[in-house]
Structure formats: C-alpha cells, structure tokens
N, C-alpha and C. Protein backbone atom coordinates (compact mmCIF):
# COMPACT_ATOMS: atom_id res chain seq x y z
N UNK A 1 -6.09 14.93 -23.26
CA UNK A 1 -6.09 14.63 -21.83
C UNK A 1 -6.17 15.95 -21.06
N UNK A 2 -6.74 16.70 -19.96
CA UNK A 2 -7.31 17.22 -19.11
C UNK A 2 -6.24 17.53 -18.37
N UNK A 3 -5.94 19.07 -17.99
CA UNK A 3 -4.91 18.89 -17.30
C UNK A 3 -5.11 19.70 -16.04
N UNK A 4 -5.22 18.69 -14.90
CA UNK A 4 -5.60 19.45 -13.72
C UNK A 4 -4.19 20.00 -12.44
N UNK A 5 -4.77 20.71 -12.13
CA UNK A 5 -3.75 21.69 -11.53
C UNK A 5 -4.74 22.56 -10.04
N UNK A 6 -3.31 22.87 -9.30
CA UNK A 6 -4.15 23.85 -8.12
C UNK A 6 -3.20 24.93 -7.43
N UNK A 7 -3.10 25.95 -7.14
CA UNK A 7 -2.31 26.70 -6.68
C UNK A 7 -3.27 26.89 -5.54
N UNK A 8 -1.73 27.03 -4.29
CA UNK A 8 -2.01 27.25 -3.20
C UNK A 8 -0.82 28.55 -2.63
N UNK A 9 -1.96 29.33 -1.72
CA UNK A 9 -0.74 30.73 -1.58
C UNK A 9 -1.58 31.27 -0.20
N UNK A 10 -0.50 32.03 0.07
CA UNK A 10 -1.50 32.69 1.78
C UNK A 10 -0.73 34.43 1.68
N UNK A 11 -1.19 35.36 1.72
CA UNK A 11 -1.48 36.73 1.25
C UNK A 11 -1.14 37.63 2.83
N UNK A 12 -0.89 38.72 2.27
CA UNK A 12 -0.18 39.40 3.69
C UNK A 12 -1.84 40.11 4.18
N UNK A 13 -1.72 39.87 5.59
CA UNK A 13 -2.71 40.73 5.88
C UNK A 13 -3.61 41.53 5.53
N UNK A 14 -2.45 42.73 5.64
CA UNK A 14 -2.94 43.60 4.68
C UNK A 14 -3.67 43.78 3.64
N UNK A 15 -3.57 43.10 2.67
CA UNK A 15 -3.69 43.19 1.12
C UNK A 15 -5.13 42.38 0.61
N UNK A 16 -5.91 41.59 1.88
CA UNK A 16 -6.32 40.76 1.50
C UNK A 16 -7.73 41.21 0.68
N UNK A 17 -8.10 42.24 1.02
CA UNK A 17 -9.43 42.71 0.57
C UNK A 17 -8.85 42.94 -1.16
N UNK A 18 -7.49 43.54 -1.69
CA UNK A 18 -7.53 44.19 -2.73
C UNK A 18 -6.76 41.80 -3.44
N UNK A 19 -6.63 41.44 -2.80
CA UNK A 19 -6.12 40.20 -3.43
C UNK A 19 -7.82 39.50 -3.86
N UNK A 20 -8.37 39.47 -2.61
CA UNK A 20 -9.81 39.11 -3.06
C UNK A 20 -10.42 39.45 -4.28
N UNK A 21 -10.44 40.75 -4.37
CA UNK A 21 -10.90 41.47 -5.57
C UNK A 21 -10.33 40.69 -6.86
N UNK A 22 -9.22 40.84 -7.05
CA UNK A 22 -8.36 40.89 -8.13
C UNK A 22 -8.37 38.60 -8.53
N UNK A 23 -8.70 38.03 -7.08
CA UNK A 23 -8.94 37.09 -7.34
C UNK A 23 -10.90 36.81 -8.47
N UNK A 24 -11.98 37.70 -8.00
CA UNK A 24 -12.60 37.77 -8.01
C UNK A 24 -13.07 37.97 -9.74
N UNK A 25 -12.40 39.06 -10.08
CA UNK A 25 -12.28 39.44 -11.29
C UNK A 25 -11.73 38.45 -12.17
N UNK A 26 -10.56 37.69 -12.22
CA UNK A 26 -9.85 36.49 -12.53
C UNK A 26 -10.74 35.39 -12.75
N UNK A 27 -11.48 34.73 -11.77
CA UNK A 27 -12.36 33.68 -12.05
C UNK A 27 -13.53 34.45 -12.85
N UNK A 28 -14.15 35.43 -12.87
CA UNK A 28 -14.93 35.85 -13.94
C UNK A 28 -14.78 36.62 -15.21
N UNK A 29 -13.34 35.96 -15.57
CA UNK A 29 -12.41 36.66 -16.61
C UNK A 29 -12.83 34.94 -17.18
N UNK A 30 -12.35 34.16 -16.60
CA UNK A 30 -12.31 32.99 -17.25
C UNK A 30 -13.70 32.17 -17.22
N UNK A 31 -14.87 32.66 -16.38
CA UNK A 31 -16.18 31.97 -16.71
C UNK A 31 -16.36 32.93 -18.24
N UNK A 32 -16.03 33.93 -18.95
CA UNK A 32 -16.93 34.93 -19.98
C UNK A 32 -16.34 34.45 -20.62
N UNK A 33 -14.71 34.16 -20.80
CA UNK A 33 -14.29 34.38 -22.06
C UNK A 33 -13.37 32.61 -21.86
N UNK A 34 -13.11 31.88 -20.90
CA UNK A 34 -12.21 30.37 -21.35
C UNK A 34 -12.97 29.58 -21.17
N UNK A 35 -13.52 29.35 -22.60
CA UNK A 35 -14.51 27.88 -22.38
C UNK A 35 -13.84 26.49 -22.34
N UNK A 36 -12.50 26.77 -22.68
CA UNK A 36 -11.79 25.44 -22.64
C UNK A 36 -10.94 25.29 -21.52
N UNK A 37 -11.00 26.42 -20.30
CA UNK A 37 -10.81 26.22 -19.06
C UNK A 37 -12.21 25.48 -18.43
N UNK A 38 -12.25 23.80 -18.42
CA UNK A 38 -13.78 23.01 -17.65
C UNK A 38 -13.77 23.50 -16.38
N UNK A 39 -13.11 23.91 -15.32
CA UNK A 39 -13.26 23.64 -14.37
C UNK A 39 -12.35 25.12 -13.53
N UNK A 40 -13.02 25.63 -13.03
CA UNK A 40 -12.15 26.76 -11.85
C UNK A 40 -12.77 27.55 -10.87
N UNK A 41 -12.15 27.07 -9.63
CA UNK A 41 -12.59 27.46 -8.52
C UNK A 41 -11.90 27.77 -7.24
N UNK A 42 -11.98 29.20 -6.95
CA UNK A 42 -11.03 29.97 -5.64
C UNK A 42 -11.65 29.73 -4.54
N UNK A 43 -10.91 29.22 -3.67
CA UNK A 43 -11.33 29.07 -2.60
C UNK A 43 -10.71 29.72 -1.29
N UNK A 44 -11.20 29.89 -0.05
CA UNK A 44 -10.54 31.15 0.96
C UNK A 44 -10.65 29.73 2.10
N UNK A 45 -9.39 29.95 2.89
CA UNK A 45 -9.65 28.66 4.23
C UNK A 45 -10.49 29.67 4.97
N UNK A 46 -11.27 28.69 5.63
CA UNK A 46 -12.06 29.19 6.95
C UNK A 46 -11.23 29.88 8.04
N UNK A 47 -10.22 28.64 8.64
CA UNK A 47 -9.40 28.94 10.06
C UNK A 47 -8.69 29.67 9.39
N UNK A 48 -8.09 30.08 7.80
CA UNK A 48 -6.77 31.18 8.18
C UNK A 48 -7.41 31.96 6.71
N UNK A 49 -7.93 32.86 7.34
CA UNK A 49 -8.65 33.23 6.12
C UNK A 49 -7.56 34.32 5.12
N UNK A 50 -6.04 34.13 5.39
CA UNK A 50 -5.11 34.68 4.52
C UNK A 50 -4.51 33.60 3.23
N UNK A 51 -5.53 32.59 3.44
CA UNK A 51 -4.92 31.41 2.98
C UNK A 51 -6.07 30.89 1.84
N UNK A 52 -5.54 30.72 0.50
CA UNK A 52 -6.53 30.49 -0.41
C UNK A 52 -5.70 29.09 -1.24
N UNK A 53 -6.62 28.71 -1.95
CA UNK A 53 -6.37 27.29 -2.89
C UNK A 53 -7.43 27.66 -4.24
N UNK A 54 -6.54 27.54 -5.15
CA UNK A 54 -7.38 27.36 -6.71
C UNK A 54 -7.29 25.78 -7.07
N UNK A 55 -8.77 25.67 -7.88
CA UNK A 55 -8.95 24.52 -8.34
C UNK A 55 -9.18 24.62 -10.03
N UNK A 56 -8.26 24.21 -10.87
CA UNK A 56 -8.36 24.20 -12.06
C UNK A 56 -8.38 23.14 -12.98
N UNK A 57 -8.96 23.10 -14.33
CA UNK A 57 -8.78 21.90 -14.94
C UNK A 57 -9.31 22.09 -16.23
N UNK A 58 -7.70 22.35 -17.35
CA UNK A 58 -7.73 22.92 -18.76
C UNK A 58 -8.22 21.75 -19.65
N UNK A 59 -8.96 22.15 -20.50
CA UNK A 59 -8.97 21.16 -21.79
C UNK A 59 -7.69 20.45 -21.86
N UNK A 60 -6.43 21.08 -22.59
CA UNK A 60 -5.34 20.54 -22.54
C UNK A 60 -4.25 21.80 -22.64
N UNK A 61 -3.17 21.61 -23.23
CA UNK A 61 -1.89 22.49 -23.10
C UNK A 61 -2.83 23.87 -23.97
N UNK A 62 -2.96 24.00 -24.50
CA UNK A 62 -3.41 25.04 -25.77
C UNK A 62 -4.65 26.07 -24.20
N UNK A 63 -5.33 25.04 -23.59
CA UNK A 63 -6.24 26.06 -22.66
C UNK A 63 -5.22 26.55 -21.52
N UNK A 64 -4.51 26.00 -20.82
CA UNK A 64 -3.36 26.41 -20.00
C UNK A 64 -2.85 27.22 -20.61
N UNK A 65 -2.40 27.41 -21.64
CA UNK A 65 -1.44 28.29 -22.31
C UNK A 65 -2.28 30.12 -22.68
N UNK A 66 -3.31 29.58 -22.99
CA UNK A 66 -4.37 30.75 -23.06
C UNK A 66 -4.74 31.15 -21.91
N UNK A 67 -4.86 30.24 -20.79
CA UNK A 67 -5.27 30.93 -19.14
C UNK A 67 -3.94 32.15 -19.01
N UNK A 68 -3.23 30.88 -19.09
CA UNK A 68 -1.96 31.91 -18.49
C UNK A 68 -1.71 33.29 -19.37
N UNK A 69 -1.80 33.24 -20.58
CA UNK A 69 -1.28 34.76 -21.26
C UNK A 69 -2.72 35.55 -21.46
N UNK A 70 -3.38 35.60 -20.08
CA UNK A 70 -4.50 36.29 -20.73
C UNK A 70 -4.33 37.45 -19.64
N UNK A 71 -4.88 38.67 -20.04
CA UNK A 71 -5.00 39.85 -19.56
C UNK A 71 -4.93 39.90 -17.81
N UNK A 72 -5.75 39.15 -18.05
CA UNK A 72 -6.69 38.83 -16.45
C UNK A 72 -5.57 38.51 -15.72
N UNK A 73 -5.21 37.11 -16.31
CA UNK A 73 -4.09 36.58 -15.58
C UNK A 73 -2.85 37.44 -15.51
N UNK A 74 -2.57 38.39 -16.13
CA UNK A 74 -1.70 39.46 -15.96
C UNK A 74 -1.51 40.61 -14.79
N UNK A 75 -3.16 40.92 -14.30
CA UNK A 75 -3.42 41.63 -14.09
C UNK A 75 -3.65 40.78 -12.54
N UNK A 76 -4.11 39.57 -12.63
CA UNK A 76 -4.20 39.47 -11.11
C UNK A 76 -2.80 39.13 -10.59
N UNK A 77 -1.99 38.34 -11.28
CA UNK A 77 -0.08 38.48 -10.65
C UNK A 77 0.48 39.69 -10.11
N UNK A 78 0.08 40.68 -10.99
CA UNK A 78 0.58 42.18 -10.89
C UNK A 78 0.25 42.37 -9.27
N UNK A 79 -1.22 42.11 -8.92
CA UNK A 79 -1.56 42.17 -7.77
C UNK A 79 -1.72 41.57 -6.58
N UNK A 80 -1.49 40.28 -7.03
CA UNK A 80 -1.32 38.83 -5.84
C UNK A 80 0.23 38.75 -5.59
N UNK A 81 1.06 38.62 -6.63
CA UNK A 81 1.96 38.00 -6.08
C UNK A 81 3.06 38.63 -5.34
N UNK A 82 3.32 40.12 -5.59
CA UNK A 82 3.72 40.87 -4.60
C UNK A 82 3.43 40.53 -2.86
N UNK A 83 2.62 39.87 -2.66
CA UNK A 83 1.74 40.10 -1.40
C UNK A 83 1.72 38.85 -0.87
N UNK A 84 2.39 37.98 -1.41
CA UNK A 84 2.02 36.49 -0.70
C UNK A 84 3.28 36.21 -0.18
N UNK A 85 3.02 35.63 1.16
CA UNK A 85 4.08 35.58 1.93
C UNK A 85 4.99 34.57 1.66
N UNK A 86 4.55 33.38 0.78
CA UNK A 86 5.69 32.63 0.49
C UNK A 86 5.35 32.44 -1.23
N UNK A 87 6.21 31.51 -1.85
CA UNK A 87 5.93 31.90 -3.55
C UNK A 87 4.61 30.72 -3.59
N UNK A 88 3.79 30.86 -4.64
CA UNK A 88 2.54 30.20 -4.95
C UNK A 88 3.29 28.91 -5.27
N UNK A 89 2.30 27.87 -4.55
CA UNK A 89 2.74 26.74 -4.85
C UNK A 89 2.07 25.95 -5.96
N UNK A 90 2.56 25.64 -6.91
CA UNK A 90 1.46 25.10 -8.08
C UNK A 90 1.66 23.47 -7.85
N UNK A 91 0.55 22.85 -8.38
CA UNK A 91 0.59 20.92 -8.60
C UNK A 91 -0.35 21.04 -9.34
N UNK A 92 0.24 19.70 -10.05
CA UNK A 92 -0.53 18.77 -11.34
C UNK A 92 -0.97 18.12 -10.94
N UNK A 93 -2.19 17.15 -11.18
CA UNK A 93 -2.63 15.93 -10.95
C UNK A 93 -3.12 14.88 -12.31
N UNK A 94 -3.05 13.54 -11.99
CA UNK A 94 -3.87 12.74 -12.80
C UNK A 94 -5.15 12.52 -12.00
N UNK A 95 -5.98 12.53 -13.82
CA UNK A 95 -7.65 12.41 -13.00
C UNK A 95 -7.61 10.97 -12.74
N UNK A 96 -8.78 10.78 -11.92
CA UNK A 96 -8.86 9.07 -10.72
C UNK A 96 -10.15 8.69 -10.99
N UNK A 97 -11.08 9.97 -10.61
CA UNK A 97 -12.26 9.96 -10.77
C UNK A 97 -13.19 11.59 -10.85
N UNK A 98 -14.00 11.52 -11.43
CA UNK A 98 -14.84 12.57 -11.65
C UNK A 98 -16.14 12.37 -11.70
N UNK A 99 -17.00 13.71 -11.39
CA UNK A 99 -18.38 13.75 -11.78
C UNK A 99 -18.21 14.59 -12.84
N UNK A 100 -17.36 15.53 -13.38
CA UNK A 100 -17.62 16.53 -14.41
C UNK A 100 -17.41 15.54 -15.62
N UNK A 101 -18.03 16.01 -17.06
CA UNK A 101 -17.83 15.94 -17.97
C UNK A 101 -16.76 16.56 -18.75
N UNK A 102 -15.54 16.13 -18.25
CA UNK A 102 -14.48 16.81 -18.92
C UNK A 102 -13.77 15.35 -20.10
C-alpha cells in the first residue's frame, strides 16, 4: 500500500533563496536516485511566497524509510529547518482516487 504524505512549512524571510536551493537539490536527489519514491513535488504559495507544501507518495515503509535517511534529506533539514518559523507540519493520507500508476 502507497504511502502518501505532505509537509507543509513557511521559512524566514531571509533564508528563502538558500531554502529554495537546498529544496531544489532534494527533489533532484530523489528524481536520480528514489525510484520507489512514485510521486514528489515542492511547491512555493503564490500570495505568501515564504510558504511552501511538499507532495509525496512512497512505494511503502521501506521507500519512506530510504527518503528519510538519505544524504539529501540530511542535508536539506540541516538547512530548512533552522529557518522555518513554525515546526514542519507533516500528514498522511489514504488514496481515494488517482491518475498515477502507483
């Protein structure tokens, strides 16, 4: 079973160009190397552009478990989470409906 998930977080001012980055690098950490991550996508709000939402969705526990202890993902905490003005909010979901082939 598919395990979908989304973190939502909003970033200090400041920081946002070097959070971008480090977001940037992260999603193309996991298009090269997590094929059993189906699904991931960062997104920036329009009206508050300190304000971002990830869209994710692991094969199962074994791809979650590999997202999370991977370099990347090390490396972008080191640099996001210092900087976000309140703590990242994570949620699970059950799938309802899809177009992907997951």
């Amino acid at each position: 079973m598919p395990i979908l998930m989304t973190a939502r977080y909003q970033v200090r001012p400041h920081a946002i160009d070097r959070c971008k980055k480090a977001i940037q690098l992260l999603a193309e950490h996991v298009k090269e190397n997590e094929k059993e991550t189906l699904f991931y996508m960062a997104q920036q709000e329009k009206l508050n552009p300190y304000a971002f939402l990830h869209t994710m969705v692991f094969k199962d526990e074994v791809a979650l478990t590999m997202h999370r202890s991977s370099k990347a993902a090390e490396n972008f905490v080191k640099v996001l989470y210092p900087e976000t003005i309140d703590p990242l909010e994570f949620k699970e979901y059950n799938l309802i409906g899809t177009n992907l082939e997951i």
